[in-house]
PDB file of N, CA and C in Angstrom:
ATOM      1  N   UNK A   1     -12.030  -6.181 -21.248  1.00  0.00           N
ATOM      2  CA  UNK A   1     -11.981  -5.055 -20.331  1.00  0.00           C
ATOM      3  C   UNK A   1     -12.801  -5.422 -19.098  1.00  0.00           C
ATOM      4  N   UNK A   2     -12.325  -5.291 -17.962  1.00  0.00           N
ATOM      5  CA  UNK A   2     -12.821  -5.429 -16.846  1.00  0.00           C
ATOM      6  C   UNK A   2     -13.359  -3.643 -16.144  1.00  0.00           C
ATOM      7  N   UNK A   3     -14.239  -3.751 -15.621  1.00  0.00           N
ATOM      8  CA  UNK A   3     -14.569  -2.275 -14.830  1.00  0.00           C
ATOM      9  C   UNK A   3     -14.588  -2.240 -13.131  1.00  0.00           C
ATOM     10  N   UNK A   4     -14.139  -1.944 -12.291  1.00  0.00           N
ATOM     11  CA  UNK A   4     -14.383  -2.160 -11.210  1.00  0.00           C
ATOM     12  C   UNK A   4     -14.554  -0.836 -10.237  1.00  0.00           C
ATOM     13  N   UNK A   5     -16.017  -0.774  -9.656  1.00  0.00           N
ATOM     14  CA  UNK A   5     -16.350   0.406  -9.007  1.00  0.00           C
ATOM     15  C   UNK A   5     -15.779   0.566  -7.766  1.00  0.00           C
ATOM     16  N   UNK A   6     -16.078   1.654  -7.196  1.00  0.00           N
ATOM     17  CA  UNK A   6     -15.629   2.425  -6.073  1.00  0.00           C
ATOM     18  C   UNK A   6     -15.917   1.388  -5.161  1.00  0.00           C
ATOM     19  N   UNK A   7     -17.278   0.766  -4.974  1.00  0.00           N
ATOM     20  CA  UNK A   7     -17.983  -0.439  -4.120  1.00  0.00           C
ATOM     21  C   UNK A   7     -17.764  -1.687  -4.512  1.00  0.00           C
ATOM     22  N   UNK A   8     -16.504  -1.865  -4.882  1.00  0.00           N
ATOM     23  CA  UNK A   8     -16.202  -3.466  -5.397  1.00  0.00           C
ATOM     24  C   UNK A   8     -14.791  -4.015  -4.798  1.00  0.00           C
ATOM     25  N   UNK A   9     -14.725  -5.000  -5.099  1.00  0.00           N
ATOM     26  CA  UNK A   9     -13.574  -5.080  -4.824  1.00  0.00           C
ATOM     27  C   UNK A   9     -13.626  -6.977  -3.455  1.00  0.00           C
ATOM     28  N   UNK A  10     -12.183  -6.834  -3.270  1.00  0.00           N
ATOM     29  CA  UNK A  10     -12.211  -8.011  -2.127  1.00  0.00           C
ATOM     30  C   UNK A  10     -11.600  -7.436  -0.916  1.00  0.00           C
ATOM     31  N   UNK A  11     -12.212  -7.651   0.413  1.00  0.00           N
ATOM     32  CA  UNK A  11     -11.810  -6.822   1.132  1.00  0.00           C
ATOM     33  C   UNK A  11     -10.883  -7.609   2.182  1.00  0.00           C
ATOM     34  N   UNK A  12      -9.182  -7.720   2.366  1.00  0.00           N
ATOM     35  CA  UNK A  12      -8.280  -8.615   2.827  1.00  0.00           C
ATOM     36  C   UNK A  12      -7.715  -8.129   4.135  1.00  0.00           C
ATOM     37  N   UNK A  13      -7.070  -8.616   4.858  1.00  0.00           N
ATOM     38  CA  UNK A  13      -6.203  -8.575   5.991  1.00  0.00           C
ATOM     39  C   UNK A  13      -4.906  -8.766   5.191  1.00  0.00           C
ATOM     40  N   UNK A  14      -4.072  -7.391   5.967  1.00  0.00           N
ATOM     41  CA  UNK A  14      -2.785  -7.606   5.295  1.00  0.00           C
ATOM     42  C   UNK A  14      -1.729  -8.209   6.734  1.00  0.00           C
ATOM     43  N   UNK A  15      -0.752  -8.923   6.159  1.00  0.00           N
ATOM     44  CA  UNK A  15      -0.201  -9.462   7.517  1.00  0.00           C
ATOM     45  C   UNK A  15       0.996  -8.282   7.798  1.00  0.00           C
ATOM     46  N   UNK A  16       0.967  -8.449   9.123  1.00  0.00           N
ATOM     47  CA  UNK A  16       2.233  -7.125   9.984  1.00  0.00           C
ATOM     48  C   UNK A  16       1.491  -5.386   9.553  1.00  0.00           C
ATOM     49  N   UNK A  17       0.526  -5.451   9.269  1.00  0.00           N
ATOM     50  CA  UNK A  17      -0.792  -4.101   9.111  1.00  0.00           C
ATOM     51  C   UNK A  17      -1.055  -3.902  10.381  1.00  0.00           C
ATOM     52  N   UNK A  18      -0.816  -2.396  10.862  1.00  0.00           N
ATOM     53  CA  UNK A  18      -2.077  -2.168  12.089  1.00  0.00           C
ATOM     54  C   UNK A  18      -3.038  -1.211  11.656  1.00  0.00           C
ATOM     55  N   UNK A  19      -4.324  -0.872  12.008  1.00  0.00           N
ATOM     56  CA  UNK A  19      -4.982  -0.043  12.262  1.00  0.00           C
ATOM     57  C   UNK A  19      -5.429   0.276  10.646  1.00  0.00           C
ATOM     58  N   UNK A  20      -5.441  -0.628  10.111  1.00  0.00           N
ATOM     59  CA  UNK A  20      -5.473  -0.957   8.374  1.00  0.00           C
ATOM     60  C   UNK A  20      -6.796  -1.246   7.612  1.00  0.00           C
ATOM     61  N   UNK A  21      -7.121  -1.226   6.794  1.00  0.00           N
ATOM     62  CA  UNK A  21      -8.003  -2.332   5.903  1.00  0.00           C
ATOM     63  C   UNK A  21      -7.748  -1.957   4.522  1.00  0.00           C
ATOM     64  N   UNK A  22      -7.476  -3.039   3.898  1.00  0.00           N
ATOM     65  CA  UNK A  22      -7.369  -3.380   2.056  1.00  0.00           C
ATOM     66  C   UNK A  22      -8.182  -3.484   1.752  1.00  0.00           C
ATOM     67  N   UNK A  23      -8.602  -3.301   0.493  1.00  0.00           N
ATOM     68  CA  UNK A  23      -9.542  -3.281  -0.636  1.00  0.00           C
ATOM     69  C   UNK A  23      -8.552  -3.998  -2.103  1.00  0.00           C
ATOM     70  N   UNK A  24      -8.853  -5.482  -2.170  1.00  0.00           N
ATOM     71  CA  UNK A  24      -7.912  -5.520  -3.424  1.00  0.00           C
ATOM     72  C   UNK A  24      -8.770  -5.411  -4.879  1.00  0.00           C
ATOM     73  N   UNK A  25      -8.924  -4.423  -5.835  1.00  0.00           N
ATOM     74  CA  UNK A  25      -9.244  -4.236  -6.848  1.00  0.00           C
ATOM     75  C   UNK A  25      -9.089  -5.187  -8.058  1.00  0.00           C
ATOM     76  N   UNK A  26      -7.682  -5.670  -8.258  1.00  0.00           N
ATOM     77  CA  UNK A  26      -7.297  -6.197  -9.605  1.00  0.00           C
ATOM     78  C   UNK A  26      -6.190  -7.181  -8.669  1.00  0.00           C
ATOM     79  N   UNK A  27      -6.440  -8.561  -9.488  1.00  0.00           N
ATOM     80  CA  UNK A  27      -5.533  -9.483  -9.307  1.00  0.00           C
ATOM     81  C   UNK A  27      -5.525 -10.560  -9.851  1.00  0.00           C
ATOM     82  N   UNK A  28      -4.778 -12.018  -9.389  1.00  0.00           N
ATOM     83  CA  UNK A  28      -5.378 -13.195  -9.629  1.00  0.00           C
ATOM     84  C   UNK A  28      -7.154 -13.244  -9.491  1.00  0.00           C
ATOM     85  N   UNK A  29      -7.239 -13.340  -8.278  1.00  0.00           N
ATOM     86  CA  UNK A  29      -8.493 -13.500  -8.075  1.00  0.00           C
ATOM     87  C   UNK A  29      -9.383 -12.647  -9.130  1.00  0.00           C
ATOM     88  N   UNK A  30      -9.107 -11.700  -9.438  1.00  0.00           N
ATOM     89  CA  UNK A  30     -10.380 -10.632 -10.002  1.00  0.00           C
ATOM     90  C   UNK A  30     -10.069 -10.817 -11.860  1.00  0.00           C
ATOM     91  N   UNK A  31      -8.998 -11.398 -12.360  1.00  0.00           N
ATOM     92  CA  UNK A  31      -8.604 -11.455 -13.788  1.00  0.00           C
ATOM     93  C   UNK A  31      -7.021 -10.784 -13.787  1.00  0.00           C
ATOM     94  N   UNK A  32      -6.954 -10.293 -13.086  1.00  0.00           N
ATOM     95  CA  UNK A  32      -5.388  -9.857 -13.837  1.00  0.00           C
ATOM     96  C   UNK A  32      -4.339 -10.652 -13.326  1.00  0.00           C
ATOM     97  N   UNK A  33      -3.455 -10.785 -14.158  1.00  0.00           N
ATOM     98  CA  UNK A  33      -2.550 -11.719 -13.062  1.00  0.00           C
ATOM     99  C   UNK A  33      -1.133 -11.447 -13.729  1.00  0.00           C
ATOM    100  N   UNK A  34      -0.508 -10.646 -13.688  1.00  0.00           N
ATOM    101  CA  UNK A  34       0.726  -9.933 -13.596  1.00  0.00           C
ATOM    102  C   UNK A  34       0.686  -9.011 -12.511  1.00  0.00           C
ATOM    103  N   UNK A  35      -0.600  -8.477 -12.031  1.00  0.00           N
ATOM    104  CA  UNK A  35      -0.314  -7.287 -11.081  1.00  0.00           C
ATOM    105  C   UNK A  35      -2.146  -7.261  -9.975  1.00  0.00           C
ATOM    106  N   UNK A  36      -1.373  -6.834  -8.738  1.00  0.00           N
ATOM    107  CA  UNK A  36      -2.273  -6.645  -7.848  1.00  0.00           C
ATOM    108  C   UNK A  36      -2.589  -5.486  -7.503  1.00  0.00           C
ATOM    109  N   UNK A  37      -3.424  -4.620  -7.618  1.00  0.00           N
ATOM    110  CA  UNK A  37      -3.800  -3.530  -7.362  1.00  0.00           C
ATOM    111  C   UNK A  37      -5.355  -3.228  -6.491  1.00  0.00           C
ATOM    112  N   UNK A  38      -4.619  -2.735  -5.142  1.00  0.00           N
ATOM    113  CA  UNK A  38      -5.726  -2.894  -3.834  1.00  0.00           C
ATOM    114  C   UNK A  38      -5.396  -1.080  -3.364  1.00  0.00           C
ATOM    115  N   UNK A  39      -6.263  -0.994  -2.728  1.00  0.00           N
ATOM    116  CA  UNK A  39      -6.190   0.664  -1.999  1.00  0.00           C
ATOM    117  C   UNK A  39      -6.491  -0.149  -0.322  1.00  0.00           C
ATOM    118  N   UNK A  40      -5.174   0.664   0.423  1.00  0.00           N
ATOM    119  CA  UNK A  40      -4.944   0.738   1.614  1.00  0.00           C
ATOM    120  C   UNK A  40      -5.713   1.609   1.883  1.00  0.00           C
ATOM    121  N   UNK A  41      -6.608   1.927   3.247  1.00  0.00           N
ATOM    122  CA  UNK A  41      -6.710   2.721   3.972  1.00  0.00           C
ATOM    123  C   UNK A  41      -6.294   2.847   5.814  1.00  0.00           C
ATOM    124  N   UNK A  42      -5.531   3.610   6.294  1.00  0.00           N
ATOM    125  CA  UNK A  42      -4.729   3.683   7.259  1.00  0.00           C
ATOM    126  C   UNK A  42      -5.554   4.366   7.821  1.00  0.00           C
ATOM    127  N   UNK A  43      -5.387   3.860   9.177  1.00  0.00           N
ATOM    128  CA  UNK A  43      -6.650   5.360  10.354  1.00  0.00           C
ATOM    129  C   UNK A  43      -5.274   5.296  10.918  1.00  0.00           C
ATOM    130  N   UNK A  44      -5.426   6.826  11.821  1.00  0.00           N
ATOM    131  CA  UNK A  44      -4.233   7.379  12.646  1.00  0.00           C
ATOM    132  C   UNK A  44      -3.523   6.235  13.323  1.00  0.00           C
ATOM    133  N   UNK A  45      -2.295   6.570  13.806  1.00  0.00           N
ATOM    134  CA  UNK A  45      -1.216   5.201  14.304  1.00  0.00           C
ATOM    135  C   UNK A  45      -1.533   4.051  13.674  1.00  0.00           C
ATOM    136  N   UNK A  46      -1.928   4.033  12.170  1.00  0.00           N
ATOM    137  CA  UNK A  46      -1.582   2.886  11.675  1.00  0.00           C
ATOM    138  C   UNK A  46      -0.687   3.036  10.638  1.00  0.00           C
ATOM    139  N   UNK A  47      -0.449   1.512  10.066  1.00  0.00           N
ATOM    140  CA  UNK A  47       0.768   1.986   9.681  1.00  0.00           C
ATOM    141  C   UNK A  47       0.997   0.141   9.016  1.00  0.00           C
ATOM    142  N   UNK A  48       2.929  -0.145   8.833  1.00  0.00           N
ATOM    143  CA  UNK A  48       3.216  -1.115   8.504  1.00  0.00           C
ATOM    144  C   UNK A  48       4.474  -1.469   9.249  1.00  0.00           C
ATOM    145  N   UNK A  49       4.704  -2.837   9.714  1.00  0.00           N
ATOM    146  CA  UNK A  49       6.470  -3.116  10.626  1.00  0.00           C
ATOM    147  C   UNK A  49       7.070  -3.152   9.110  1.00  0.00           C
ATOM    148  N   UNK A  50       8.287  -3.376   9.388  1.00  0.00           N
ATOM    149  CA  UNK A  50       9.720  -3.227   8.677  1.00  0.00           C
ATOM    150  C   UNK A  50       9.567  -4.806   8.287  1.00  0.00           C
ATOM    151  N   UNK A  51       9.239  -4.645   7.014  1.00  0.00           N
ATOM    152  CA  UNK A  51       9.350  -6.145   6.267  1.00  0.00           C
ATOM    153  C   UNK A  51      10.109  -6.082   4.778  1.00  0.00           C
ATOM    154  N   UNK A  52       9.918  -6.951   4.218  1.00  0.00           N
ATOM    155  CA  UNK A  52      10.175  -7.165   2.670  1.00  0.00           C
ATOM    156  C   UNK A  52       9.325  -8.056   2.125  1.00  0.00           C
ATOM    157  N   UNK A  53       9.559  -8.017   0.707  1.00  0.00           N
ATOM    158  CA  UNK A  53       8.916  -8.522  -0.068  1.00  0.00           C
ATOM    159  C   UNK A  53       9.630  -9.281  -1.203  1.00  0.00           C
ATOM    160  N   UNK A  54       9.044 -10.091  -1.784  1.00  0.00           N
ATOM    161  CA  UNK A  54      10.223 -10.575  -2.957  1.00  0.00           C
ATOM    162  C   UNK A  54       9.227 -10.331  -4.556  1.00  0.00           C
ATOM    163  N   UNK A  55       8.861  -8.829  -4.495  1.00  0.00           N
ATOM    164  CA  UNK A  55       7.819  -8.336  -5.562  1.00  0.00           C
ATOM    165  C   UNK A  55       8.321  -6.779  -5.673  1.00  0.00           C
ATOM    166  N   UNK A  56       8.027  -5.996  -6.679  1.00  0.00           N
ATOM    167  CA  UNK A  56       8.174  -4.976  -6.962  1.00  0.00           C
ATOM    168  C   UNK A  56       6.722  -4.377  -6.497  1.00  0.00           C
ATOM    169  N   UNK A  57       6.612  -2.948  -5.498  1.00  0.00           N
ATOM    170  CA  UNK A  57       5.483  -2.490  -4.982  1.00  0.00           C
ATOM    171  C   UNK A  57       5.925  -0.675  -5.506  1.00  0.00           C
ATOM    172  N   UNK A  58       4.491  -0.674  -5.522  1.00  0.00           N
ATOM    173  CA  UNK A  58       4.850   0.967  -6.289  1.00  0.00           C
ATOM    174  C   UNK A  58       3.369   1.606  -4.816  1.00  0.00           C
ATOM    175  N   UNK A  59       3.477   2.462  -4.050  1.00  0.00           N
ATOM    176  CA  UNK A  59       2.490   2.819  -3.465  1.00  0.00           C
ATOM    177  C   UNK A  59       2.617   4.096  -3.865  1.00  0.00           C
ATOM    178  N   UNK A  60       1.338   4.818  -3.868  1.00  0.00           N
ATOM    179  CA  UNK A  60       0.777   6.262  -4.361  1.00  0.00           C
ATOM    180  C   UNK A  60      -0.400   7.049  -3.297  1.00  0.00           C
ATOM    181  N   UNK A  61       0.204   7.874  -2.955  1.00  0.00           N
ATOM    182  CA  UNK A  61      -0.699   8.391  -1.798  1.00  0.00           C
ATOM    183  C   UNK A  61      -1.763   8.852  -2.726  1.00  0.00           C
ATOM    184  N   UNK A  62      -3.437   8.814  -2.102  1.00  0.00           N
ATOM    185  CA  UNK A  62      -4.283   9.770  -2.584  1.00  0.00           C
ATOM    186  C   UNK A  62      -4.638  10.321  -1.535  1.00  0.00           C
ATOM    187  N   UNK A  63      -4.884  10.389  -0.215  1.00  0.00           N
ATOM    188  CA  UNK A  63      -5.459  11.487   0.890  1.00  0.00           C
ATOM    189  C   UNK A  63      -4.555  10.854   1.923  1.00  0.00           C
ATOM    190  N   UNK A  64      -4.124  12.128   2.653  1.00  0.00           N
ATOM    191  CA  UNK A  64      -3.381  11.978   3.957  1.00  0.00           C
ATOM    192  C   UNK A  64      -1.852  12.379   3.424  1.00  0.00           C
ATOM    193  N   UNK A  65      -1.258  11.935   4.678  1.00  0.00           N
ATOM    194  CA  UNK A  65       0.173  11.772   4.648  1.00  0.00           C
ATOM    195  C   UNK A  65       0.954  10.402   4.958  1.00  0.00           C
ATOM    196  N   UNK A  66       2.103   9.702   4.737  1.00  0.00           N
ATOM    197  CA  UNK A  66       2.389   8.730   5.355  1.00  0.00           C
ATOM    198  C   UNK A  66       3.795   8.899   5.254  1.00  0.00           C
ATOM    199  N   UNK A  67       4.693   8.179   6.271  1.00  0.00           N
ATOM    200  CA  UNK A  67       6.042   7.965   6.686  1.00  0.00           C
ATOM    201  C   UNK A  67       6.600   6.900   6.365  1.00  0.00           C
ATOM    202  N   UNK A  68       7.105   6.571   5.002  1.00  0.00           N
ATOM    203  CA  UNK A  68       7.926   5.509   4.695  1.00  0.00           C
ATOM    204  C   UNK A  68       8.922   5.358   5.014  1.00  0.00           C
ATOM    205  N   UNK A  69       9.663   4.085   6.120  1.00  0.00           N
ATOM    206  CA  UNK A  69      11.446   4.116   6.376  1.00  0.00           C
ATOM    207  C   UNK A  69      12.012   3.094   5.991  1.00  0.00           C
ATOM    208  N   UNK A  70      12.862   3.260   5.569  1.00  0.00           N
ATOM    209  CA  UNK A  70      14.156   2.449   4.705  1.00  0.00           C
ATOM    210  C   UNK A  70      14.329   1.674   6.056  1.00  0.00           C
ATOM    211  N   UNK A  71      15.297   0.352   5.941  1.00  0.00           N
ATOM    212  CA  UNK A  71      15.819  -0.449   6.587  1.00  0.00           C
ATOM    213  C   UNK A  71      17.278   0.201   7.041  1.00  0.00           C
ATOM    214  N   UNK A  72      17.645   0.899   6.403  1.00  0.00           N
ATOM    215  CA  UNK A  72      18.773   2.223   6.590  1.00  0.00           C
ATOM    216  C   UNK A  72      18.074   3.571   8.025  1.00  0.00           C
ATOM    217  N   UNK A  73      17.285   3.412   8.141  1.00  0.00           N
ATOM    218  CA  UNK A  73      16.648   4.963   8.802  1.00  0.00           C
ATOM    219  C   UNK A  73      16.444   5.486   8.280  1.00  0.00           C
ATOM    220  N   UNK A  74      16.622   5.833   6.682  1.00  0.00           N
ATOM    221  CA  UNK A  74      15.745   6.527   6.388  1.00  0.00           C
ATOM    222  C   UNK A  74      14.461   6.931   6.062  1.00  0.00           C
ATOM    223  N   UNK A  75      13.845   8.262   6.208  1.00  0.00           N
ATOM    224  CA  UNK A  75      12.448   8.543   5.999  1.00  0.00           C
ATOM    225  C   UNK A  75      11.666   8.942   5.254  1.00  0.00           C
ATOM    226  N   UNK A  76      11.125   8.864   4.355  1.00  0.00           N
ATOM    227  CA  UNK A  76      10.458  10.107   3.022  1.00  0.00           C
ATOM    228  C   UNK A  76       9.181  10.260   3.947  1.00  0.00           C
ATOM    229  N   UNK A  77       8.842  11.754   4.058  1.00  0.00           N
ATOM    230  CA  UNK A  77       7.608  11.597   4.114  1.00  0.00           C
ATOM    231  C   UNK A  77       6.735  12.185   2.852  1.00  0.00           C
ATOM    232  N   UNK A  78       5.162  11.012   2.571  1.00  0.00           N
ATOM    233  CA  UNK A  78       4.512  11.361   1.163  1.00  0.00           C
ATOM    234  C   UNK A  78       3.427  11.710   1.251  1.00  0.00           C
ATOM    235  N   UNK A  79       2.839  12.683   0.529  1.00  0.00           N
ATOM    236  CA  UNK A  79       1.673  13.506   0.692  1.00  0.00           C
ATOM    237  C   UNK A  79       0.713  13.164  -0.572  1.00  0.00           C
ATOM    238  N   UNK A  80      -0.448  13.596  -0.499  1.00  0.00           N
ATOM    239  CA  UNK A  80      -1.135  13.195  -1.872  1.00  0.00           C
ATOM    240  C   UNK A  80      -0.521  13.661  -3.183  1.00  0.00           C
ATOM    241  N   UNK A  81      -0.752  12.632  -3.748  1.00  0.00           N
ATOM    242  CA  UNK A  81      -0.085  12.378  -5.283  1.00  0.00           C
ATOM    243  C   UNK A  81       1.259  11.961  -5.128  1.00  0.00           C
ATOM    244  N   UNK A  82       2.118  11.783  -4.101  1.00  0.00           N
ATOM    245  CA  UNK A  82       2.997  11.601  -4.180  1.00  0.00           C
ATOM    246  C   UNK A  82       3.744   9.532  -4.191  1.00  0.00           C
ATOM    247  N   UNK A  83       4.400   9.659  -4.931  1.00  0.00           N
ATOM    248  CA  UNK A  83       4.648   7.803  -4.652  1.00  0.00           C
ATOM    249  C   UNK A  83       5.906   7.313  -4.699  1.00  0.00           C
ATOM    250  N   UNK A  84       6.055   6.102  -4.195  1.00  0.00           N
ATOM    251  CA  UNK A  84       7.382   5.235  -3.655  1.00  0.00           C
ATOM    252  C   UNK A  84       7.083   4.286  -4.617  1.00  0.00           C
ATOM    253  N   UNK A  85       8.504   3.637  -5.072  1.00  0.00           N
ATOM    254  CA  UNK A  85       8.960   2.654  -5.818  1.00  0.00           C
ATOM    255  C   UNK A  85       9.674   1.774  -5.082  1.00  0.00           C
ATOM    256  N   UNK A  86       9.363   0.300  -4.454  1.00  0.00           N
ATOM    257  CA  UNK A  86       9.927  -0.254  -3.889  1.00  0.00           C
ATOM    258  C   UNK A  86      10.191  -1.583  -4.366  1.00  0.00           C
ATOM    259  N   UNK A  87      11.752  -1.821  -4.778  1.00  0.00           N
ATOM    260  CA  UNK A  87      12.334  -2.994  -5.083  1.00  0.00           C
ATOM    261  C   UNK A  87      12.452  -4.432  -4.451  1.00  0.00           C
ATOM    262  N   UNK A  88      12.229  -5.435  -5.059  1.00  0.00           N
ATOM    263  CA  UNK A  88      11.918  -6.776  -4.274  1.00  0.00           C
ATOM    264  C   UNK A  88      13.262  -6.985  -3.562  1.00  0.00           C
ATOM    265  N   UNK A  89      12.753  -7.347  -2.261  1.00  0.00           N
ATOM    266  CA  UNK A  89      14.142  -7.564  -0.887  1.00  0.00           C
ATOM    267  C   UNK A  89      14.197  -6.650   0.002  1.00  0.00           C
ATOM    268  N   UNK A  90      14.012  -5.187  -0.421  1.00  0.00           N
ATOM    269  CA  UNK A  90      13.659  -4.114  -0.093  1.00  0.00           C
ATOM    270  C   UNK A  90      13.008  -3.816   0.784  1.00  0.00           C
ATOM    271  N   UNK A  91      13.566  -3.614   2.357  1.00  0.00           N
ATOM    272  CA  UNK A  91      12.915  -3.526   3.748  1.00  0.00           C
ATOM    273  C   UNK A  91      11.929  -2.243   3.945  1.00  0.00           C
ATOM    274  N   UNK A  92      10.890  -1.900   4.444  1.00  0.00           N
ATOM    275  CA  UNK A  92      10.764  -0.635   4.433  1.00  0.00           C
ATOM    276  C   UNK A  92       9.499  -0.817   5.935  1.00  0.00           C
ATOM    277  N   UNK A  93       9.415   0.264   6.606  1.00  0.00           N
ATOM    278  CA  UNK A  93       7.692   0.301   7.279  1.00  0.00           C
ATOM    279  C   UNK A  93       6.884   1.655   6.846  1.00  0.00           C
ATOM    280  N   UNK A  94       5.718   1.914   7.483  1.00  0.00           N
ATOM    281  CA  UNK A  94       4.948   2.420   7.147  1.00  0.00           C
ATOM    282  C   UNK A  94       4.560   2.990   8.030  1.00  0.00           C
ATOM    283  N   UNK A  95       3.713   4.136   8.116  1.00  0.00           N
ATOM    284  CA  UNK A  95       3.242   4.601   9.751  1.00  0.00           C
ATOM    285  C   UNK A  95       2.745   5.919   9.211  1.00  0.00           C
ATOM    286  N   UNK A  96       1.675   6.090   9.225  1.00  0.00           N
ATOM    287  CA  UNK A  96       0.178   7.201   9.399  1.00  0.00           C
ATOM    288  C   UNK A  96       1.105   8.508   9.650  1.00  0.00           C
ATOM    289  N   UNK A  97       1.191   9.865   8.916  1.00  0.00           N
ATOM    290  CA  UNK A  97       1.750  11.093   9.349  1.00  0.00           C
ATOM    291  C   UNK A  97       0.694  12.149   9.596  1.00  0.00           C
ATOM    292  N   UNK A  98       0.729  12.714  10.757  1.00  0.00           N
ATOM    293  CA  UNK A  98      -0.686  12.909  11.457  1.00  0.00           C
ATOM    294  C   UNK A  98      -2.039  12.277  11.968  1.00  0.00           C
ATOM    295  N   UNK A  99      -2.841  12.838  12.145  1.00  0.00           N
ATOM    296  CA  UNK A  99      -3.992  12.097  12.764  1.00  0.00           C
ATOM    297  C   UNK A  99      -5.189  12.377  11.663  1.00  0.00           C
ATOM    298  N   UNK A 100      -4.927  12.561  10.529  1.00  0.00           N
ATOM    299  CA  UNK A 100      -5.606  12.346   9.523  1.00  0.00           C
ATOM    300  C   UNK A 100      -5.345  11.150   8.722  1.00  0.00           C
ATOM    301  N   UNK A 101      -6.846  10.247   8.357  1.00  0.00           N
ATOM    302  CA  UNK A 101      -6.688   8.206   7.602  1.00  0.00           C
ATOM    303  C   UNK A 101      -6.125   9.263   6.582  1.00  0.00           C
ATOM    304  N   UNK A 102      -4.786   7.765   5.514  1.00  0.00           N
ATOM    305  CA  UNK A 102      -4.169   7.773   4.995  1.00  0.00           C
ATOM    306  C   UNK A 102      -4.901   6.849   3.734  1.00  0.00           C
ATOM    307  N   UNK A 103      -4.906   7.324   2.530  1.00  0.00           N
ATOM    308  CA  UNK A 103      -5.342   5.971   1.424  1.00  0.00           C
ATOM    309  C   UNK A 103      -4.166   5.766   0.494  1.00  0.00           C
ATOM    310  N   UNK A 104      -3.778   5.038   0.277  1.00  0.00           N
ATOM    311  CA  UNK A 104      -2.959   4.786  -0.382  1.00  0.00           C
ATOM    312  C   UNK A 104      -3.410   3.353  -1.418  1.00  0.00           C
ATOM    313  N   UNK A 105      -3.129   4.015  -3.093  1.00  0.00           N
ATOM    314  CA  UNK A 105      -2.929   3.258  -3.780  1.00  0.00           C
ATOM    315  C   UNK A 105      -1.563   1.975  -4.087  1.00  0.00           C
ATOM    316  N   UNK A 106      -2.091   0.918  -3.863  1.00  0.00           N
ATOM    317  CA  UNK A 106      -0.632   0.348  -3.791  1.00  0.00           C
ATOM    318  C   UNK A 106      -0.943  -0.958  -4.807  1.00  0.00           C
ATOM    319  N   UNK A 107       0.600  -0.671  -5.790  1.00  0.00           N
ATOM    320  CA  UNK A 107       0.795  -1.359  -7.070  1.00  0.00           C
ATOM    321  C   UNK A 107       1.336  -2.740  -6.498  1.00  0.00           C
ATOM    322  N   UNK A 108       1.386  -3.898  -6.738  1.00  0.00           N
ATOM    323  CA  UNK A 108       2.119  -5.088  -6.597  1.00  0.00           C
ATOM    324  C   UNK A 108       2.182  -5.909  -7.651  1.00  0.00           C
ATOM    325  N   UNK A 109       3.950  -6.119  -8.401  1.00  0.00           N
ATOM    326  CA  UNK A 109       3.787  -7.281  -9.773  1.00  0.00           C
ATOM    327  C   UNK A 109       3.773  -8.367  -9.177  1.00  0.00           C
ATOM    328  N   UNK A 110       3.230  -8.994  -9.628  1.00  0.00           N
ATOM    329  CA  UNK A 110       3.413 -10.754  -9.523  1.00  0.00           C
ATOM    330  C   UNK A 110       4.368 -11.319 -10.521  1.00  0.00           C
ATOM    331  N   UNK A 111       5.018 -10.892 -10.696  1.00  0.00           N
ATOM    332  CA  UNK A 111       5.637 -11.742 -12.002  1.00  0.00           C
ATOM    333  C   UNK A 111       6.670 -11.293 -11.410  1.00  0.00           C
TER     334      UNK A 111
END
């Protein structure tokens, strides 16, 4: 069993992130290595460009709001507690809803 506090963690640059900073909790680096689990925090107009991934990402709002869009146009917008399931290939961006920071828990498999 691993424990990891509120004040722990590795603190990363995510690439195509604005106005961002990660916190990665659980990973290779920290012992786990099927899955990466870091908390985003977003300050206002930040956000993510329209990328993909070739990983399964599960993000989970805990404070704020945020604007997820499909490579289609479409938009969900997600509020606390609320979360996205996003499939590897799977285009999407990101972008701060209101002028209240956004945290978001965000799942990533490695496998």
């Amino acid at each position: 069993m691993k424990v990891i506090k509120a004040n722990e963690g590795n603190v990363y640059d995510a690439p195509n992130h604005t106005n961002m900073w990660g916190i990665r909790k659980f990973g290779p680096p920290e012992g786990a290595k099927a899955v990466n689990v870091s908390v985003s925090e977003f300050l206002p107009n930040g956000g993510a460009l329209m990328t993909a991934s070739d990983k399964e990402r599960i993000y989970c709002v805990i404070r704020g709001s945020i604007v997820v869009t499909e490579e289609n146009g479409a938009a969900h917008i997600l509020d606390a507690d609320d979360m996205v399931y996003i499939s590897p290939g799977e285009k999407r961006s990101v972008a701060v809803n209101g002028n209240v920071a956004a945290r978001v828990l965000v799942i990533v498999a490695n496998c």
